[in-house]
PDB file of N, CA and C in Angstrom:
ATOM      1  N   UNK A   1     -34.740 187.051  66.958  1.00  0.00           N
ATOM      2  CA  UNK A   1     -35.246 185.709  67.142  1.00  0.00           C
ATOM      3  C   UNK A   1     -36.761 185.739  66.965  1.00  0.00           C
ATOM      4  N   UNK A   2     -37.208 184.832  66.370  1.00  0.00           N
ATOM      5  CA  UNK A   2     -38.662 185.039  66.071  1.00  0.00           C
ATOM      6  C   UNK A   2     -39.363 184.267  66.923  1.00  0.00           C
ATOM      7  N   UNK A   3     -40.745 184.412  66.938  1.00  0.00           N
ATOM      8  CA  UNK A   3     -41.818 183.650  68.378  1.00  0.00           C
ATOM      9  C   UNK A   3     -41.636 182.544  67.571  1.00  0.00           C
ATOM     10  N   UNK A   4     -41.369 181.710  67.022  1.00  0.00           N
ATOM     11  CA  UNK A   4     -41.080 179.944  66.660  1.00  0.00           C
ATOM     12  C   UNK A   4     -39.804 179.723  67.313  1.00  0.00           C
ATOM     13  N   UNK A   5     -38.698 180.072  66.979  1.00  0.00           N
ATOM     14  CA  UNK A   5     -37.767 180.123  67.843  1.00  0.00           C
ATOM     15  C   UNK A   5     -37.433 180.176  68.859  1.00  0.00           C
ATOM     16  N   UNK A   6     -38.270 181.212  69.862  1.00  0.00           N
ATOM     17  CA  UNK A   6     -38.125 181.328  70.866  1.00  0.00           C
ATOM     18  C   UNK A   6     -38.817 180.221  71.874  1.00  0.00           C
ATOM     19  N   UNK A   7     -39.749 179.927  70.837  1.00  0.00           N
ATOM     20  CA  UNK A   7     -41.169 178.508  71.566  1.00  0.00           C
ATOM     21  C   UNK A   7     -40.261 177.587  71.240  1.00  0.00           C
ATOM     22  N   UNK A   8     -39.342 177.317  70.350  1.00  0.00           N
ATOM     23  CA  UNK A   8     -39.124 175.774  70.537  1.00  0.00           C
ATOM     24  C   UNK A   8     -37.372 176.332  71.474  1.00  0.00           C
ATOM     25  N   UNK A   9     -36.918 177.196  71.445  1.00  0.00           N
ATOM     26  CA  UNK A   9     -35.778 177.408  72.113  1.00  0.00           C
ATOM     27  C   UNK A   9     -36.052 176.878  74.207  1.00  0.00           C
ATOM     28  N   UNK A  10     -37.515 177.634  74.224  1.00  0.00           N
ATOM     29  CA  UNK A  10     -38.741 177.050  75.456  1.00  0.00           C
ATOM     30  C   UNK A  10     -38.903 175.562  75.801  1.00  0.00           C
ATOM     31  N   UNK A  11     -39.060 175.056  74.747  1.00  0.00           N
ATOM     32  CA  UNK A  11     -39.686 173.488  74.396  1.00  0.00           C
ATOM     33  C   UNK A  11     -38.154 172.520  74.742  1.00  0.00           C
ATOM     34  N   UNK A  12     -36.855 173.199  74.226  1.00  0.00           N
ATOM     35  CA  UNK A  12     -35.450 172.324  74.307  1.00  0.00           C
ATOM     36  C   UNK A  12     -35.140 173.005  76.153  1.00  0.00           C
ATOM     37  N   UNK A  13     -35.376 173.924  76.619  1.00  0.00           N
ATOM     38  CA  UNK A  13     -34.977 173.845  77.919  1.00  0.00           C
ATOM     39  C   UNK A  13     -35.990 173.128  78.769  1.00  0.00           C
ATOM     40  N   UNK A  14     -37.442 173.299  78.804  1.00  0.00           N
ATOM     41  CA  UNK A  14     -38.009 172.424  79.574  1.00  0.00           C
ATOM     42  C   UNK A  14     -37.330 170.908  79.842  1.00  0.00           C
ATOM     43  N   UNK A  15     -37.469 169.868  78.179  1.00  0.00           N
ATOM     44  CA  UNK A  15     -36.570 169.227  77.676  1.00  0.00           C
ATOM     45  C   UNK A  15     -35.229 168.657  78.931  1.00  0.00           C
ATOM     46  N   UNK A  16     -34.208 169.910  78.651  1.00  0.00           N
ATOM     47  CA  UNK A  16     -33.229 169.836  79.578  1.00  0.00           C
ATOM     48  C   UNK A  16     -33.560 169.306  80.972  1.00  0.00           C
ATOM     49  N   UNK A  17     -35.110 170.516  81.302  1.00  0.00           N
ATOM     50  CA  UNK A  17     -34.442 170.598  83.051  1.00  0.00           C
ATOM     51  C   UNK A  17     -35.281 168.700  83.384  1.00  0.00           C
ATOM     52  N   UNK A  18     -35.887 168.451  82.507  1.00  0.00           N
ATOM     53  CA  UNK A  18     -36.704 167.335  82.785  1.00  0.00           C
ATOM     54  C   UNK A  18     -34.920 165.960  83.121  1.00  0.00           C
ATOM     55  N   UNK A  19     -34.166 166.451  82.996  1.00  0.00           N
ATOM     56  CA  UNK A  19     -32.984 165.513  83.152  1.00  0.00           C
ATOM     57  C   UNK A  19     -32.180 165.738  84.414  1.00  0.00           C
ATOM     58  N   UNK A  20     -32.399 166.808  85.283  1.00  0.00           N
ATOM     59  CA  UNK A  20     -32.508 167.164  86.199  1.00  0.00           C
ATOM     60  C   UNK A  20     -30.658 167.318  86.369  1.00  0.00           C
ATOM     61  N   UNK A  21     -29.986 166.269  86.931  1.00  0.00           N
ATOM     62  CA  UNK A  21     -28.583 165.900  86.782  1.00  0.00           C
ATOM     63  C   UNK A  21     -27.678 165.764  85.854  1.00  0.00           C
ATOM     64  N   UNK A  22     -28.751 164.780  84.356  1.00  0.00           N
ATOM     65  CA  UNK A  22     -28.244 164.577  83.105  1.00  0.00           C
ATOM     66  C   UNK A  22     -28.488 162.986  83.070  1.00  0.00           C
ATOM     67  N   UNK A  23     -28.708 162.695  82.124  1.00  0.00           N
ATOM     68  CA  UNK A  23     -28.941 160.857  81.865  1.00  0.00           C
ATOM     69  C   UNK A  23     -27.840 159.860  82.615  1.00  0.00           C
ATOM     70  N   UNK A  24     -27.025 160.666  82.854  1.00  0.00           N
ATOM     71  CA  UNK A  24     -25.755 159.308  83.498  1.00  0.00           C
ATOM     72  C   UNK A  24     -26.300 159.179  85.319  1.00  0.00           C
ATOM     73  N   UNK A  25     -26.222 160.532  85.771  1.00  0.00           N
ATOM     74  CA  UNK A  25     -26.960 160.561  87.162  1.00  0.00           C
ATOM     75  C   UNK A  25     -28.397 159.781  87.271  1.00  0.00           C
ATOM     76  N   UNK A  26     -29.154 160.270  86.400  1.00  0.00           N
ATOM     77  CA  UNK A  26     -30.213 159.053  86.563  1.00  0.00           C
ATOM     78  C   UNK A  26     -30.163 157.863  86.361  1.00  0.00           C
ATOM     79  N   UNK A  27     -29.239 157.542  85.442  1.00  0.00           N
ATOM     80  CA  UNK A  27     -28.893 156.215  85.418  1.00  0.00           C
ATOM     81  C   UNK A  27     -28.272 155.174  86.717  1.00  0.00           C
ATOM     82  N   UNK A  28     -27.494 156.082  87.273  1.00  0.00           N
ATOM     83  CA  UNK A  28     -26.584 155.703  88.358  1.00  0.00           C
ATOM     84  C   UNK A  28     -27.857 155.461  89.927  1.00  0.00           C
ATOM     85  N   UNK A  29     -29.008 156.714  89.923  1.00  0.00           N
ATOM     86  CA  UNK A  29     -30.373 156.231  90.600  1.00  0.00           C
ATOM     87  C   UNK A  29     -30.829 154.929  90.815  1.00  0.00           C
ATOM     88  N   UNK A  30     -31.183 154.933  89.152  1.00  0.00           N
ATOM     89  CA  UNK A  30     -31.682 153.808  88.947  1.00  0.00           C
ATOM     90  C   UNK A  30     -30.734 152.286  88.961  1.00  0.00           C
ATOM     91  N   UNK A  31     -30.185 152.501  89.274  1.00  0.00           N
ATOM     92  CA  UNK A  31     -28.960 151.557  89.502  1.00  0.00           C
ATOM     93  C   UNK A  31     -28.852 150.948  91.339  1.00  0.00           C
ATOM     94  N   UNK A  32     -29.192 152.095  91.709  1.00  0.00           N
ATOM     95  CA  UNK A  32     -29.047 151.997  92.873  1.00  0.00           C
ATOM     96  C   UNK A  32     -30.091 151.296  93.574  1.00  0.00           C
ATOM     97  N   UNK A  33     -31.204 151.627  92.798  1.00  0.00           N
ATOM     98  CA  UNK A  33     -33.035 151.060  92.967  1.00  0.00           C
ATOM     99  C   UNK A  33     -33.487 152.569  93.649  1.00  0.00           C
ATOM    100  N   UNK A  34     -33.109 153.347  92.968  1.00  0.00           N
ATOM    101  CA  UNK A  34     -34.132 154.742  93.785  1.00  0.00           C
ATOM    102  C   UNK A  34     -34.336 155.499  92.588  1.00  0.00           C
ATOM    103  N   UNK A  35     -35.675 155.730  93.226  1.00  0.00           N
ATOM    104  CA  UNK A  35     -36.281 157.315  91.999  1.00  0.00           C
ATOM    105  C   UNK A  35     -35.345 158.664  92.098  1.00  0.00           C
ATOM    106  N   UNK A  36     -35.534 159.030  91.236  1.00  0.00           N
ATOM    107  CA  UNK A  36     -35.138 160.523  91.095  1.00  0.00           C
ATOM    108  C   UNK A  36     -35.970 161.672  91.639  1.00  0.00           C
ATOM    109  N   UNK A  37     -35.299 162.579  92.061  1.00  0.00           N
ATOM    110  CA  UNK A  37     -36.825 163.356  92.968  1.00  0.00           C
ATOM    111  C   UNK A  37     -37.863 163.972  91.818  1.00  0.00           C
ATOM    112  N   UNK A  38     -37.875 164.317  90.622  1.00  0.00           N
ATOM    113  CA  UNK A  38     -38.661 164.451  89.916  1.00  0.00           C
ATOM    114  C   UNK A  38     -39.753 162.795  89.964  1.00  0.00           C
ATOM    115  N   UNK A  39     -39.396 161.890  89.991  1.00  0.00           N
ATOM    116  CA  UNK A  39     -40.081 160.333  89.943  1.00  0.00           C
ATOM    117  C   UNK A  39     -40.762 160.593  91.207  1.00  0.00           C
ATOM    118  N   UNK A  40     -39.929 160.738  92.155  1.00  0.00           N
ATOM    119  CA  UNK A  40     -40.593 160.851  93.383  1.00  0.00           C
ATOM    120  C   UNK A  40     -41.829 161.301  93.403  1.00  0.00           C
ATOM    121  N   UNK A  41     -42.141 162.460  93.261  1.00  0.00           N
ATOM    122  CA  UNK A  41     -42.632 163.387  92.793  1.00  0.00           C
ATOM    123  C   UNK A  41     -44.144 162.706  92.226  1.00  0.00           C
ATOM    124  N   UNK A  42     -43.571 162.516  91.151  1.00  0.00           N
ATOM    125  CA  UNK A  42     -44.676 161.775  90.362  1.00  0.00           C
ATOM    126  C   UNK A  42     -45.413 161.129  91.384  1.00  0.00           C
ATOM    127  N   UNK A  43     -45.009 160.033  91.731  1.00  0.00           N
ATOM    128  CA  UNK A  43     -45.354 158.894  91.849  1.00  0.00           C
ATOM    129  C   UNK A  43     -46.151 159.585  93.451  1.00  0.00           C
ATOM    130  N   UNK A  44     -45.977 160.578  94.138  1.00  0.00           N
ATOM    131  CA  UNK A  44     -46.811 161.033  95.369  1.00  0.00           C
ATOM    132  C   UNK A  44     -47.717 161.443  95.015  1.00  0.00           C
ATOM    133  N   UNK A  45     -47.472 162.531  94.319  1.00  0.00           N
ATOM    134  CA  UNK A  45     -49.007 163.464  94.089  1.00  0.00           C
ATOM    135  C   UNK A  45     -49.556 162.683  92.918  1.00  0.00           C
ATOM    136  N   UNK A  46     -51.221 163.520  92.904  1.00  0.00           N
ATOM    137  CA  UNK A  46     -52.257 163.607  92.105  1.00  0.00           C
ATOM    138  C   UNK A  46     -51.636 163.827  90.859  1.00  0.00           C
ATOM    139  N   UNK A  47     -52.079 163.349  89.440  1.00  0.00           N
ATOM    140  CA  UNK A  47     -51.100 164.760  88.273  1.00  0.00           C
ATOM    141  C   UNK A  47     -52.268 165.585  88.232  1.00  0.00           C
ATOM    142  N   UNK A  48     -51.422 166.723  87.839  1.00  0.00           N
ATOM    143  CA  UNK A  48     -51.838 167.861  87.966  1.00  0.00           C
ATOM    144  C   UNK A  48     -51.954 168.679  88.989  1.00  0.00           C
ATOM    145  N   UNK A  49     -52.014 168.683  90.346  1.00  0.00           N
ATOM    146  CA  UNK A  49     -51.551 168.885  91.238  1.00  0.00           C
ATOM    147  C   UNK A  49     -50.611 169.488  91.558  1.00  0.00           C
ATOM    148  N   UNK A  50     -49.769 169.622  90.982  1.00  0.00           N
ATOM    149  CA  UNK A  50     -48.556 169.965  91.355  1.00  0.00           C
ATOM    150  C   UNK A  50     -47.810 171.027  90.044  1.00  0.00           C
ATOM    151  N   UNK A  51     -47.004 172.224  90.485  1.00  0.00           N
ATOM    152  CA  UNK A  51     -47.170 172.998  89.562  1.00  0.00           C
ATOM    153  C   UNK A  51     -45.495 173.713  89.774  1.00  0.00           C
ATOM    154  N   UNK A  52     -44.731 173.151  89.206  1.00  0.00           N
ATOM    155  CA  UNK A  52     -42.835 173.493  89.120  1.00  0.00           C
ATOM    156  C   UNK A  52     -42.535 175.433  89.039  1.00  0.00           C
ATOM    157  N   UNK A  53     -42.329 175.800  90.091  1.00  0.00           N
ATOM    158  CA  UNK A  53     -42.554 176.987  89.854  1.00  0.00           C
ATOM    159  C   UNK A  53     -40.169 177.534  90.031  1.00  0.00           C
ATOM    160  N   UNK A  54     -40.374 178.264  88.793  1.00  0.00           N
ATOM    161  CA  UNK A  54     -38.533 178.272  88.775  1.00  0.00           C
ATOM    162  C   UNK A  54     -38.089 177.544  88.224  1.00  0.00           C
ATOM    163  N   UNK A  55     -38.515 176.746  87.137  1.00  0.00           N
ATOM    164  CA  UNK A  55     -37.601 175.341  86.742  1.00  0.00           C
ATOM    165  C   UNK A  55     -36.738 175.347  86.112  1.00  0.00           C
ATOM    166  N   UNK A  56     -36.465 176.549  85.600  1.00  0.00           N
ATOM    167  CA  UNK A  56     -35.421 176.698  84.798  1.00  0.00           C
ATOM    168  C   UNK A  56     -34.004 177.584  85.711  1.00  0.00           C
ATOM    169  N   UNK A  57     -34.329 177.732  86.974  1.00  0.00           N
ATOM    170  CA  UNK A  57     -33.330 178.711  87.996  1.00  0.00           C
ATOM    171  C   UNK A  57     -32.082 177.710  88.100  1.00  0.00           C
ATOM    172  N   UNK A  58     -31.424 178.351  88.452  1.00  0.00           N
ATOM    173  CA  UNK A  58     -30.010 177.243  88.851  1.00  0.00           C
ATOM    174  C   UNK A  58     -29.521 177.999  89.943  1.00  0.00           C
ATOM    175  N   UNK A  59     -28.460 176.921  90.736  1.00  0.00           N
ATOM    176  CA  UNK A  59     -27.594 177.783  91.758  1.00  0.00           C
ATOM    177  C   UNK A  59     -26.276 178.318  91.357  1.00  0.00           C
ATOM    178  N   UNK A  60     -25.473 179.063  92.636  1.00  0.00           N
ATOM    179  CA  UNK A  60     -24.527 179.586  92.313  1.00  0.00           C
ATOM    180  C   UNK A  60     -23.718 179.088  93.470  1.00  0.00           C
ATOM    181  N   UNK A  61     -24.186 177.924  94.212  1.00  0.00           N
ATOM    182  CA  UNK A  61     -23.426 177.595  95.537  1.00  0.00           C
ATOM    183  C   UNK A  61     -21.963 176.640  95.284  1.00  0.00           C
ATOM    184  N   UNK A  62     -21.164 177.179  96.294  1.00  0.00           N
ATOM    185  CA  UNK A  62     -20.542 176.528  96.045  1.00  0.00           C
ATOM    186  C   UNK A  62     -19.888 175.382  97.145  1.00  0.00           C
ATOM    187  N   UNK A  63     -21.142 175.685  98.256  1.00  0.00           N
ATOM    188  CA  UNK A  63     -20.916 174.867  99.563  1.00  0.00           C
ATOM    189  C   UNK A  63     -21.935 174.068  99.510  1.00  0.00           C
ATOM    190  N   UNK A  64     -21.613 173.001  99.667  1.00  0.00           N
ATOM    191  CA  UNK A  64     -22.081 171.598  99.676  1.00  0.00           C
ATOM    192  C   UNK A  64     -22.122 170.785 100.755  1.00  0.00           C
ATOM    193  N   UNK A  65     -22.172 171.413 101.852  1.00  0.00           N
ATOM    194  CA  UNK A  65     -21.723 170.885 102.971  1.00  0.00           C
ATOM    195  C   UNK A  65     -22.767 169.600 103.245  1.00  0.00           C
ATOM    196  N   UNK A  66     -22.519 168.690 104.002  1.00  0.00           N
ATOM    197  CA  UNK A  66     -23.790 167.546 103.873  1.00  0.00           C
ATOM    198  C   UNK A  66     -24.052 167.948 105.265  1.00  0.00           C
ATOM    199  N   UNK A  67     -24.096 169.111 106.104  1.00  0.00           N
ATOM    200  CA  UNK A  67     -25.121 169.564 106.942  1.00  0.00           C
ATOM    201  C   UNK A  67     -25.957 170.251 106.982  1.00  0.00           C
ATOM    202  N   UNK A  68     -25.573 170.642 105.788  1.00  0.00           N
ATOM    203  CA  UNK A  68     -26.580 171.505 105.207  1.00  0.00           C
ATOM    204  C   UNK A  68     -28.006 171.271 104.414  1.00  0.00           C
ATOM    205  N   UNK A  69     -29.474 171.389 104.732  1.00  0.00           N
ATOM    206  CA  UNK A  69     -30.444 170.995 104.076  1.00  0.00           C
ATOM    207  C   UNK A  69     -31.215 171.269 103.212  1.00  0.00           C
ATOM    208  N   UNK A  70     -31.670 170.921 102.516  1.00  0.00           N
ATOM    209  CA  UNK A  70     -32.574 171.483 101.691  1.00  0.00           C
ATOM    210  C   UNK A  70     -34.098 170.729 101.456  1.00  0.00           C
ATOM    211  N   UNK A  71     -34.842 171.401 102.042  1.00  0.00           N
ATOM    212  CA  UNK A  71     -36.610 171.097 101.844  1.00  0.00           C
ATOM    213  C   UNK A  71     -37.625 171.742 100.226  1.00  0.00           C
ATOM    214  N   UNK A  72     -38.340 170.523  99.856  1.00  0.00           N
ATOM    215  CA  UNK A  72     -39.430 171.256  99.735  1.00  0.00           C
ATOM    216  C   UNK A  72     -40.665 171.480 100.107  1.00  0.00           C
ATOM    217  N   UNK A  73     -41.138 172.230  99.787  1.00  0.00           N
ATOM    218  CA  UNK A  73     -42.878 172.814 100.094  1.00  0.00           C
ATOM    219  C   UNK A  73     -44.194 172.714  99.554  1.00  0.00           C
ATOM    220  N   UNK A  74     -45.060 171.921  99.254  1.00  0.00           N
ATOM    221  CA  UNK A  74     -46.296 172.071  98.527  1.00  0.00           C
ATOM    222  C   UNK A  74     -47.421 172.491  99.127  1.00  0.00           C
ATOM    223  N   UNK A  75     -48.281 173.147  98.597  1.00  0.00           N
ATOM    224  CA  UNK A  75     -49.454 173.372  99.034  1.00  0.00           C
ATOM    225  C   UNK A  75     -50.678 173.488  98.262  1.00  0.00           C
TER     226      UNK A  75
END
């Protein structure tokens, strides 16, 4: 694979993760009248400020429990 390839192979996953769920889930958000936590996001901080560290990681869970939480952290 050559470094063009690999930069735009780079360029189509960023791409991806920027859809977070996939266009129908955001759609269904915005339907609802709520941002997406990437929007969220936006719309709090400064730009630039803020710096996606892992964006391309995924999980492997398969418990979903809704007591279960999940935070994030900025600093």
């Amino acid at each position: 694979m050559t470094m063009r390839e690999k930069l735009e192979l780079l360029q189509q996953k960023r791409a991806e993760s920027e859809l977070g769920g996939g266009a129908e889930r955001i759609k269904v958000q915005h339907e609802k009248g709520k941002m997406t936590a990437r929007e969220r996001l936006d719309a709090l901080l400064d730009p630039g400020t803020f710096v996606e560290l892992d964006r391309f990681v995924t999980h492997r869970s398969a418990d979903f429990s809704p007591t279960r939480s999940i935070s994030a952290t900025a600093w």
